[in-house]
C-alpha atoms as a PDB file:
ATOM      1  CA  UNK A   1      95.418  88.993  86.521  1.00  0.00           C
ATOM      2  CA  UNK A   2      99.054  87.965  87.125  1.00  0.00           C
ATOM      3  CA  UNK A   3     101.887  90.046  87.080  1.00  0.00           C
ATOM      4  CA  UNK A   4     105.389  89.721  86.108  1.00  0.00           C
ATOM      5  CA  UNK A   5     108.656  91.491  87.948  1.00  0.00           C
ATOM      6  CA  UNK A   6     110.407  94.137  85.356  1.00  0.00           C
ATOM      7  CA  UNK A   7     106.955  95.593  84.116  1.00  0.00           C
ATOM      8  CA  UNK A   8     105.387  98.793  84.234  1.00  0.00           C
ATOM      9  CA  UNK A   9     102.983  98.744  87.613  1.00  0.00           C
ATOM     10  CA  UNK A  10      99.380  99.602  85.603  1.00  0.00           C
ATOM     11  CA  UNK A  11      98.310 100.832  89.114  1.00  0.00           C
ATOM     12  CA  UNK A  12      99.922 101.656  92.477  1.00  0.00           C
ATOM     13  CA  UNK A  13      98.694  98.860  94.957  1.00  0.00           C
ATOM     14  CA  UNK A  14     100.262  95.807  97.200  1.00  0.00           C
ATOM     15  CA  UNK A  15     101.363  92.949  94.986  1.00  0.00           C
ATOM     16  CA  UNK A  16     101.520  89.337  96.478  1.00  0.00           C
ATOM     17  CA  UNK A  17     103.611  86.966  95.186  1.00  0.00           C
ATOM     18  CA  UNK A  18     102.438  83.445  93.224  1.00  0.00           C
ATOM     19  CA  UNK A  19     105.252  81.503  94.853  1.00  0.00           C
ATOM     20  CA  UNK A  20     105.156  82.829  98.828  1.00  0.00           C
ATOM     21  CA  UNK A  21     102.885  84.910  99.355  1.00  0.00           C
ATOM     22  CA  UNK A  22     105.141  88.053 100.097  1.00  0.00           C
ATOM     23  CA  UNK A  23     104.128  91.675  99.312  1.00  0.00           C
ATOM     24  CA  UNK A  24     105.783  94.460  97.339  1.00  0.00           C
ATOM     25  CA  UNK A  25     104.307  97.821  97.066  1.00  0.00           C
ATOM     26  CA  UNK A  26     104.676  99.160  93.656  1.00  0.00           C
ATOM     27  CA  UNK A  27     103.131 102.455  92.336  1.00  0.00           C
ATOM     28  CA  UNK A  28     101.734 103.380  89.121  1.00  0.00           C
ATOM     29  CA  UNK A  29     104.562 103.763  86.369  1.00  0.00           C
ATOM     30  CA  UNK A  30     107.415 102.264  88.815  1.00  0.00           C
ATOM     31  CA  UNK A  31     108.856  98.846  87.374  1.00  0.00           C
ATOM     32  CA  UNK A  32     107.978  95.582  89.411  1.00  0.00           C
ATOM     33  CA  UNK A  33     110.422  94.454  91.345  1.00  0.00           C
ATOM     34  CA  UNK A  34     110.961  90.585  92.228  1.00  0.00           C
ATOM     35  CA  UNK A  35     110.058  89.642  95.638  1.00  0.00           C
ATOM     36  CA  UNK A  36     112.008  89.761  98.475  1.00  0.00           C
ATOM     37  CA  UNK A  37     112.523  85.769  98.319  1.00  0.00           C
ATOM     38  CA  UNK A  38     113.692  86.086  94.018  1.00  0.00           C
ATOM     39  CA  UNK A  39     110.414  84.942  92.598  1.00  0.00           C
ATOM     40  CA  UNK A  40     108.962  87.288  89.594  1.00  0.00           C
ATOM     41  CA  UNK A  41     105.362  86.259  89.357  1.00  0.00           C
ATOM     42  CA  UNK A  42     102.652  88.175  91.064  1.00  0.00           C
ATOM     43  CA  UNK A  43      98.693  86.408  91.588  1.00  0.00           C
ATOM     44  CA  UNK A  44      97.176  89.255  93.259  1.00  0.00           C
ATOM     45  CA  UNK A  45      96.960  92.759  94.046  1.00  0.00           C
ATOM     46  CA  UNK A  46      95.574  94.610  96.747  1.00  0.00           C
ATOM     47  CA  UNK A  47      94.939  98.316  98.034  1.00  0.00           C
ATOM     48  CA  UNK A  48      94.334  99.965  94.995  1.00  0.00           C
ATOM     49  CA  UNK A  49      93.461 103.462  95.806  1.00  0.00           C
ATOM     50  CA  UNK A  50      90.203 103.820  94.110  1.00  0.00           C
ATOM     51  CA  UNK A  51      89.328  99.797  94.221  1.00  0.00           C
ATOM     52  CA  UNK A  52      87.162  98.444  97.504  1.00  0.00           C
ATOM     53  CA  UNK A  53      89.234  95.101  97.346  1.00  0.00           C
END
C-alpha cells in the first residue's frame, strides 16, 4: 500500500521511500513527512507494533 507525504500516518511504523529507499518514522495520527532527500511517495512500511513484518 503506498503512501503519500502530508497524510495522516494510519499506523505508527518505519516508512521507506519509493524513490531511495530512505526511512522516516511516523506515528499514528502524525502527518507524513517527505523524505529526507524531497521525495513524497512511500512503497513500504515496516515495524508496526502489533504486525510480525
Amino acid at each position: 500500500m503506498a503512501a503519500h507525504a502530508g497524510e495522516k500516518a494510519q499506523k505508527t511504523g518505519d516508512f521507506y521511500c519509493a524513490k531511495c529507499d530512505e526511512k522516516v518514522h511516523v506515528t499514528v495520527g502524525d502527518k507524513i513527512p517527505k523524505c529526507p532527500n524531497g521525495h513524497s511517495e512511500y512503497e513500504t512500511r515496516r515495524n508496526e507494533p502489533g504486525n510480525k513484518s
